[in-house]
N, C-alpha and C. Protein backbone atom coordinates (compact mmCIF):
# COMPACT_ATOMS: atom_id res chain seq x y z
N UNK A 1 36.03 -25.15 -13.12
CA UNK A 1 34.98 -25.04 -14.09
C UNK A 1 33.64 -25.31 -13.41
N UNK A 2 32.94 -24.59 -13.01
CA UNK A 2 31.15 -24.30 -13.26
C UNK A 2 30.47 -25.35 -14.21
N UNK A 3 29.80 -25.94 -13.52
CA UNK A 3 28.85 -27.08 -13.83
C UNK A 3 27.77 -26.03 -14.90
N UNK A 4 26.98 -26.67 -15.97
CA UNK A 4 26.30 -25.83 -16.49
C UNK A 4 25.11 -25.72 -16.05
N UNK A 5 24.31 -24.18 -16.20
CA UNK A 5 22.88 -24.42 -15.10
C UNK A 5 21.97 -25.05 -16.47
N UNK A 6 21.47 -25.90 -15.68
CA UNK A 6 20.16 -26.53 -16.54
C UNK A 6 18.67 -25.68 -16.38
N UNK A 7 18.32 -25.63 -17.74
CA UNK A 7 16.51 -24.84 -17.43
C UNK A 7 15.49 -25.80 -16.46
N UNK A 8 14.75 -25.02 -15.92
CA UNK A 8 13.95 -25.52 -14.92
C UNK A 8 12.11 -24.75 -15.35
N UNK A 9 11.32 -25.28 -14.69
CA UNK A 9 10.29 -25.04 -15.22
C UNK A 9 9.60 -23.70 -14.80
N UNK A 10 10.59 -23.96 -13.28
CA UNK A 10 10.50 -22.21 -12.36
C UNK A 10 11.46 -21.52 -13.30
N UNK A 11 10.85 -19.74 -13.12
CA UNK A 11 11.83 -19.46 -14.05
C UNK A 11 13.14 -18.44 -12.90
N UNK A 12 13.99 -18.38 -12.93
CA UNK A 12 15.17 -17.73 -11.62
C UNK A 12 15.37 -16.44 -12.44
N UNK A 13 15.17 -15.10 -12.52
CA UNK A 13 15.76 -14.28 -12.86
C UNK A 13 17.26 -13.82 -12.57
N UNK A 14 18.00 -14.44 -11.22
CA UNK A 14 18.82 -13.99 -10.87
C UNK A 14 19.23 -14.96 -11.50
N UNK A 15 20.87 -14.91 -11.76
CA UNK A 15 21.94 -16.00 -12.05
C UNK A 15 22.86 -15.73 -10.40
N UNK A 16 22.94 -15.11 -9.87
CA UNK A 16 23.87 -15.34 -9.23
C UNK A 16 23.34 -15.00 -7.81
N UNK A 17 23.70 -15.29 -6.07
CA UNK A 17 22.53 -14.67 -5.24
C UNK A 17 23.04 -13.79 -4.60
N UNK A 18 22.19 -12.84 -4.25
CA UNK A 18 21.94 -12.09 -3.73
C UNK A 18 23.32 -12.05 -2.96
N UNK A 19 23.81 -10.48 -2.94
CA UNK A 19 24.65 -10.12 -1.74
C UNK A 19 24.32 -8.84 -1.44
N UNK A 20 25.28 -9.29 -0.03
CA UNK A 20 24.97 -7.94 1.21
C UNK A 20 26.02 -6.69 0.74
N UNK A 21 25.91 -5.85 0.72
CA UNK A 21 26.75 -4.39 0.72
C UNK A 21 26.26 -3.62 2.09
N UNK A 22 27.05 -3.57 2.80
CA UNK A 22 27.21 -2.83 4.10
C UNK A 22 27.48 -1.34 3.94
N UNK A 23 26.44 -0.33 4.14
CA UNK A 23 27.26 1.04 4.09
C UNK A 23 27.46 1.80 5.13
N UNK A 24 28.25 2.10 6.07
CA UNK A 24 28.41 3.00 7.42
C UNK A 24 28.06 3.41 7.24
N UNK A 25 27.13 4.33 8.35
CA UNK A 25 26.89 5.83 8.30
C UNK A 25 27.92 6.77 8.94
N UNK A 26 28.60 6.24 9.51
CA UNK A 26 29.77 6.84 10.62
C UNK A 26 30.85 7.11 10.24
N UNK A 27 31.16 6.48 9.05
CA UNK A 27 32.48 6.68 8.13
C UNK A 27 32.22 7.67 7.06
N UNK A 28 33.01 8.82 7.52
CA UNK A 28 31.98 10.10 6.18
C UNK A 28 32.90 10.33 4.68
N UNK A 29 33.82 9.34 4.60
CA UNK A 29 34.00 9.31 3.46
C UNK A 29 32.85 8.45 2.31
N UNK A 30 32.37 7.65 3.23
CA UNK A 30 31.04 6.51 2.29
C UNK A 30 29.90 7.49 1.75
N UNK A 31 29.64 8.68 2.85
CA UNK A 31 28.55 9.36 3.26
C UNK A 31 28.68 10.87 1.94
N UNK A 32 28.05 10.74 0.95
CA UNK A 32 28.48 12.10 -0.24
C UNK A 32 27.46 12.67 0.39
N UNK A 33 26.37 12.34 0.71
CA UNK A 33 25.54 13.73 0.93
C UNK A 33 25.49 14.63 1.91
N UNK A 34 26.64 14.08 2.54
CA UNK A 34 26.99 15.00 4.20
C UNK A 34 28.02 15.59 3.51
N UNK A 35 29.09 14.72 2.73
CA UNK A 35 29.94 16.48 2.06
C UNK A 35 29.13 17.61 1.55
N UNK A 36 27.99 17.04 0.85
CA UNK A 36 27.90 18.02 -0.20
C UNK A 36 26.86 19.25 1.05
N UNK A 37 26.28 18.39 1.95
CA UNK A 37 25.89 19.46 3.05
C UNK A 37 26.71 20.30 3.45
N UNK A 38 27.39 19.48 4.11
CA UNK A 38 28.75 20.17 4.56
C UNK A 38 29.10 21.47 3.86
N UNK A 39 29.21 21.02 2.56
CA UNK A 39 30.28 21.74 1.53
C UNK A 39 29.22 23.86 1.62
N UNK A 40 27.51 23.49 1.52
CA UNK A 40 27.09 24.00 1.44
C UNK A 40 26.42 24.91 2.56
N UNK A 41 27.24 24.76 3.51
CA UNK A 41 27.07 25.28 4.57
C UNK A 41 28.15 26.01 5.39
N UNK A 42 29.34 25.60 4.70
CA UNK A 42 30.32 26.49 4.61
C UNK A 42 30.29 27.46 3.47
N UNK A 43 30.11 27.26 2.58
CA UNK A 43 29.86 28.34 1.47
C UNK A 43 28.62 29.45 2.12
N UNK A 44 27.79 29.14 2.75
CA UNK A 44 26.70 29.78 3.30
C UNK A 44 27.55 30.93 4.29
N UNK A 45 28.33 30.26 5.08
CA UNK A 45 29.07 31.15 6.05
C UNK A 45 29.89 32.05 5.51
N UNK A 46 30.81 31.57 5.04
CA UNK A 46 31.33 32.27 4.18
C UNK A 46 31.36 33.62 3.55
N UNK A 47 29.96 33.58 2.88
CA UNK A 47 29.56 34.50 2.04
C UNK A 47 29.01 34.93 3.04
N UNK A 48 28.43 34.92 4.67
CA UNK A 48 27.83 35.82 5.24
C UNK A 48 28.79 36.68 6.17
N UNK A 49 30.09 35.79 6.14
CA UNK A 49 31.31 36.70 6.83
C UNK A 49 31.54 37.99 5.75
N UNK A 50 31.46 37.73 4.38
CA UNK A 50 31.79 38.38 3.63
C UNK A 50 30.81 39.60 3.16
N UNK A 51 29.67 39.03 3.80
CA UNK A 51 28.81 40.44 3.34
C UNK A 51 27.96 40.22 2.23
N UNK A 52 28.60 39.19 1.51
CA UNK A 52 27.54 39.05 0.32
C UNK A 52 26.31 38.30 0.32
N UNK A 53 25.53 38.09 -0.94
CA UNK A 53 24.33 37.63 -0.66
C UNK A 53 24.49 35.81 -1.35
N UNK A 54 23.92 35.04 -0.31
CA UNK A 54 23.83 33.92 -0.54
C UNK A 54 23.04 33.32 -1.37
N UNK A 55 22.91 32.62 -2.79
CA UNK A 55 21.84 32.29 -3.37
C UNK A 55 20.94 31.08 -2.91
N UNK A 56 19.87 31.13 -2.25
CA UNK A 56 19.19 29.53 -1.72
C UNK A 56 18.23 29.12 -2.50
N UNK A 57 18.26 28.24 -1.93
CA UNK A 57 17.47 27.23 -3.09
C UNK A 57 15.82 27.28 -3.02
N UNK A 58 14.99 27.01 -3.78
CA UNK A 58 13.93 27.32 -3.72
C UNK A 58 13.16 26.20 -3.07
N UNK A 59 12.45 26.40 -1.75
CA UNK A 59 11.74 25.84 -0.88
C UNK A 59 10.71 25.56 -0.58
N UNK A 60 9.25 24.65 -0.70
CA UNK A 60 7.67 24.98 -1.17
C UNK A 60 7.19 24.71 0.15
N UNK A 61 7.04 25.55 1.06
CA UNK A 61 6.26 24.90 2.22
C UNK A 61 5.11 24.69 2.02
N UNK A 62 4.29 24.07 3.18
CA UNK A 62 2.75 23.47 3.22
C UNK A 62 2.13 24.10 3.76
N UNK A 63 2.76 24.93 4.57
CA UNK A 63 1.55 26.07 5.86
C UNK A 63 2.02 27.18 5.05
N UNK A 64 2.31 27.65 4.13
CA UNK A 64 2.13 29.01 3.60
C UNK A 64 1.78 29.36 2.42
N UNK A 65 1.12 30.62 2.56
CA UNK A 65 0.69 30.72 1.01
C UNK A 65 -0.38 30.56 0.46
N UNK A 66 -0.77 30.07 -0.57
CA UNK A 66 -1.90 29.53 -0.98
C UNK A 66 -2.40 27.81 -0.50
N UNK A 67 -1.28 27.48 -0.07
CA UNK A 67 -1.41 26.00 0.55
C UNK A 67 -1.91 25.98 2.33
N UNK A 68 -2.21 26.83 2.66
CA UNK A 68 -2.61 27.43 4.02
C UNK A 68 -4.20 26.83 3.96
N UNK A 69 -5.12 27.34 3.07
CA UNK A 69 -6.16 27.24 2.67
C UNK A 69 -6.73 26.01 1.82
N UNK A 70 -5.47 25.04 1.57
CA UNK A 70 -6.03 23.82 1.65
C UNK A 70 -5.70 22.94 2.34
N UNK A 71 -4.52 23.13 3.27
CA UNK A 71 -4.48 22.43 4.61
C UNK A 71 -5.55 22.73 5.40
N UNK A 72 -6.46 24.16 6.04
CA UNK A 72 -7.49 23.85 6.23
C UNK A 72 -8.52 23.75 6.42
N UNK A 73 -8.71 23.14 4.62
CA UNK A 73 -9.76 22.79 3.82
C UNK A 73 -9.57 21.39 4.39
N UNK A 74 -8.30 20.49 4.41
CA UNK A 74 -8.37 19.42 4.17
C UNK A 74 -8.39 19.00 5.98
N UNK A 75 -8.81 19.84 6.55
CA UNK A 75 -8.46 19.35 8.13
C UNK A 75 -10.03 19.74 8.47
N UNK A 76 -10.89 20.40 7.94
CA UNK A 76 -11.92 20.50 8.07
C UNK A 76 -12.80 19.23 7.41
N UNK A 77 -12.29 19.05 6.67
CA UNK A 77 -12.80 17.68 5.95
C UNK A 77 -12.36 16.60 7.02
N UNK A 78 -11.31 16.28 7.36
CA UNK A 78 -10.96 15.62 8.59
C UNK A 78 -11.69 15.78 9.77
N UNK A 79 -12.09 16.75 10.16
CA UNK A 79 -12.72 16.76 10.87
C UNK A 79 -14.67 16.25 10.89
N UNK A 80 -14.97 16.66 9.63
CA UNK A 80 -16.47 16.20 9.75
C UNK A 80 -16.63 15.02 9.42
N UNK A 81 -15.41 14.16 8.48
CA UNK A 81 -15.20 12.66 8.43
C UNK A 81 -15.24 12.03 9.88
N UNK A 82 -14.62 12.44 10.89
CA UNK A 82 -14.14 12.05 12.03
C UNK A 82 -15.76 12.39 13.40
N UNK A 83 -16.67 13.24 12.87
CA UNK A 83 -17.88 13.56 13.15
C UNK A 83 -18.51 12.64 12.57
N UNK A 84 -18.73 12.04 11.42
CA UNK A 84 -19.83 10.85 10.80
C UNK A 84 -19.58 9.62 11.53
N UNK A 85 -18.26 9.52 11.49
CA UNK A 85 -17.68 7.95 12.19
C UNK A 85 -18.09 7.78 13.48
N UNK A 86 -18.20 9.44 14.07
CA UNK A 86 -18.61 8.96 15.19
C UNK A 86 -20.49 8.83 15.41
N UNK A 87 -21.02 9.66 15.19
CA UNK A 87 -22.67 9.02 14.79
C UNK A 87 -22.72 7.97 14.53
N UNK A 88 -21.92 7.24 13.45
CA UNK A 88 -22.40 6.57 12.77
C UNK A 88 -22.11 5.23 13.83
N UNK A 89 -21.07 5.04 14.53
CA UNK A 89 -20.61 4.24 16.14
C UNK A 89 -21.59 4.31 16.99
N UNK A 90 -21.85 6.14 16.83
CA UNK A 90 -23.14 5.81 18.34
C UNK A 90 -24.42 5.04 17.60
N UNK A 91 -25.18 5.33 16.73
CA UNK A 91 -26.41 4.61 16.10
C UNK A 91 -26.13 3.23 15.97
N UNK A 92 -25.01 2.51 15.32
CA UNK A 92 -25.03 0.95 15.37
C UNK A 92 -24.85 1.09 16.76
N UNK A 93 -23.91 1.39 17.94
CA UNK A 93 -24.36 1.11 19.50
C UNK A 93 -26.04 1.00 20.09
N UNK A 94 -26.62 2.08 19.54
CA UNK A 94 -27.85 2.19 19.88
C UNK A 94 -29.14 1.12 19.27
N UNK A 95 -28.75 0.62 18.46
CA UNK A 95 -29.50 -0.10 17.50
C UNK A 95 -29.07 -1.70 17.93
N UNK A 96 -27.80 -1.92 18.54
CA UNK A 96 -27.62 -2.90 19.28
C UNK A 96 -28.09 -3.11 20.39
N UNK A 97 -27.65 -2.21 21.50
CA UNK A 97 -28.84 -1.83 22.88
C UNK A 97 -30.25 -2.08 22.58
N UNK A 98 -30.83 -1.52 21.63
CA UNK A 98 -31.92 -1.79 21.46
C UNK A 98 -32.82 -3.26 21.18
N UNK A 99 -31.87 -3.87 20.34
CA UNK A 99 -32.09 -5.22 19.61
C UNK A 99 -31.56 -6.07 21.58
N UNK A 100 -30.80 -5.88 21.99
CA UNK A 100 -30.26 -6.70 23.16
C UNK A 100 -31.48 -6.40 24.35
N UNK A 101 -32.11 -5.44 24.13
CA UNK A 101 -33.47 -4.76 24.91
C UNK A 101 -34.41 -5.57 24.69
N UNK A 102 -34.63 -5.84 23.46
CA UNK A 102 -35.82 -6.39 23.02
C UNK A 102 -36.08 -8.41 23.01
N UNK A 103 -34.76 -8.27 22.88
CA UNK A 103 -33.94 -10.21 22.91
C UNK A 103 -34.54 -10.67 24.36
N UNK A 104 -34.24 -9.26 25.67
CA UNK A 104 -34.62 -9.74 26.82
C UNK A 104 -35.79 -9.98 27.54
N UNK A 105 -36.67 -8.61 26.52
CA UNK A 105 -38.28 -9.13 26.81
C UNK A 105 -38.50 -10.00 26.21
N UNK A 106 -37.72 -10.82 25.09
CA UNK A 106 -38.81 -11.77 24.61
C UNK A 106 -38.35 -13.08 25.23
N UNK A 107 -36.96 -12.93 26.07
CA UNK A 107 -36.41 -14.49 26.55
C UNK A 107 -37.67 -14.26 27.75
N UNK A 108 -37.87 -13.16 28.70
CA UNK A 108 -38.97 -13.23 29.85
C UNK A 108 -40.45 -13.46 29.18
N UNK A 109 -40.72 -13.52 28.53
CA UNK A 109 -41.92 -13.56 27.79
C UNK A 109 -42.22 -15.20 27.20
N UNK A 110 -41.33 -15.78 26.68
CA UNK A 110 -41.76 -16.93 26.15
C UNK A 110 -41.27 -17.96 26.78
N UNK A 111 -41.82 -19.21 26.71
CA UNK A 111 -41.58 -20.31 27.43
C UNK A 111 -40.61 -21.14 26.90
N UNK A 112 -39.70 -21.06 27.56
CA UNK A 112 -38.11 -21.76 27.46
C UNK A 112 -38.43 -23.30 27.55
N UNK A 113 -39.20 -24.06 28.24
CA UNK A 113 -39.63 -25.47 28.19
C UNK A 113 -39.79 -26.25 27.25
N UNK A 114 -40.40 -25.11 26.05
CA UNK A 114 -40.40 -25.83 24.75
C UNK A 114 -39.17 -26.08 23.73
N UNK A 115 -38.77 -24.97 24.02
CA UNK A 115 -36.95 -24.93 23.28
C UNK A 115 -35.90 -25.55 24.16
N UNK A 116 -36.27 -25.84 24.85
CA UNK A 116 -35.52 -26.95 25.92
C UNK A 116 -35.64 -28.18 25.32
N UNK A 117 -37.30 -28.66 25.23
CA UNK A 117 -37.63 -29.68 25.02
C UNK A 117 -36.89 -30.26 23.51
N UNK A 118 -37.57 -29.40 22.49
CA UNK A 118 -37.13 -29.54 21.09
C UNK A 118 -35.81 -29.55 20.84
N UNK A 119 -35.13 -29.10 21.70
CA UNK A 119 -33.39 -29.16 21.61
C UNK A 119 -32.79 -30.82 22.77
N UNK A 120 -33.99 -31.10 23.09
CA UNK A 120 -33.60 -32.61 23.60
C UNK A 120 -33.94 -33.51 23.00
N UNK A 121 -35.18 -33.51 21.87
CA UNK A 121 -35.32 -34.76 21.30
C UNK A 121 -34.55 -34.40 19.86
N UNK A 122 -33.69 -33.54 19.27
CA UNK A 122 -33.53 -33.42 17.82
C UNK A 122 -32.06 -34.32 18.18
């Protein structure tokens, strides 16, 4: 006999824990969707030994068709996204160079003695 579970203030959705289920992939009786491949790929042969016509299934590719023209639509867009990012890298580079340009005329320019000084008596 099982002790009774007492309520707690956490709330446990599970009652019982967690277990493992192991499924081979190597054992093709576990494996239904390799029969049903299987199954459909002999039927394919089959009917082409036989001459007849195979019915297939209906297939939507991405490079054909009317979807041709928005793949690229959407790779042209990729592409001028991938053009801003890069401007937009070189100008903060340049705007840093610049600011690190200007940091250095002003460390040669002003007298360090005093910010020496004021950073020794504070």
């Amino acid at each position: 006999m099982q002790a009774p579970r007492l309520r707690s203030m956490f709330r446990n959705v599970r009652t019982e824990p967690r277990r493992f289920e192991f499924k081979s992939r190597h054992l093709p009786e576990l494996d239904e969707k390799w029969q049903e491949r299987k199954a459909r790929v002999e039927q394919h042969i089959s009917a082409e030994e036989e001459g007849g016509s195979v019915p297939r299934t209906i297939r939507f590719r991405s490079n054909g068709g009317t979807n041709g023209n928005k793949s690229s639509e959407q790779r042209l867009q990729q592409i001028a996204g991938a053009r801003w990012s890069m401007l937009r890298a070189a100008f903060i580079a340049a705007v840093l160079i610049w600011l690190a340009w200007k940091g250095i005329q002003w460390v040669e320019r002003s007298d360090f003695s005093r910010v020496l000084k004021w950073m020794e008596n504070a």
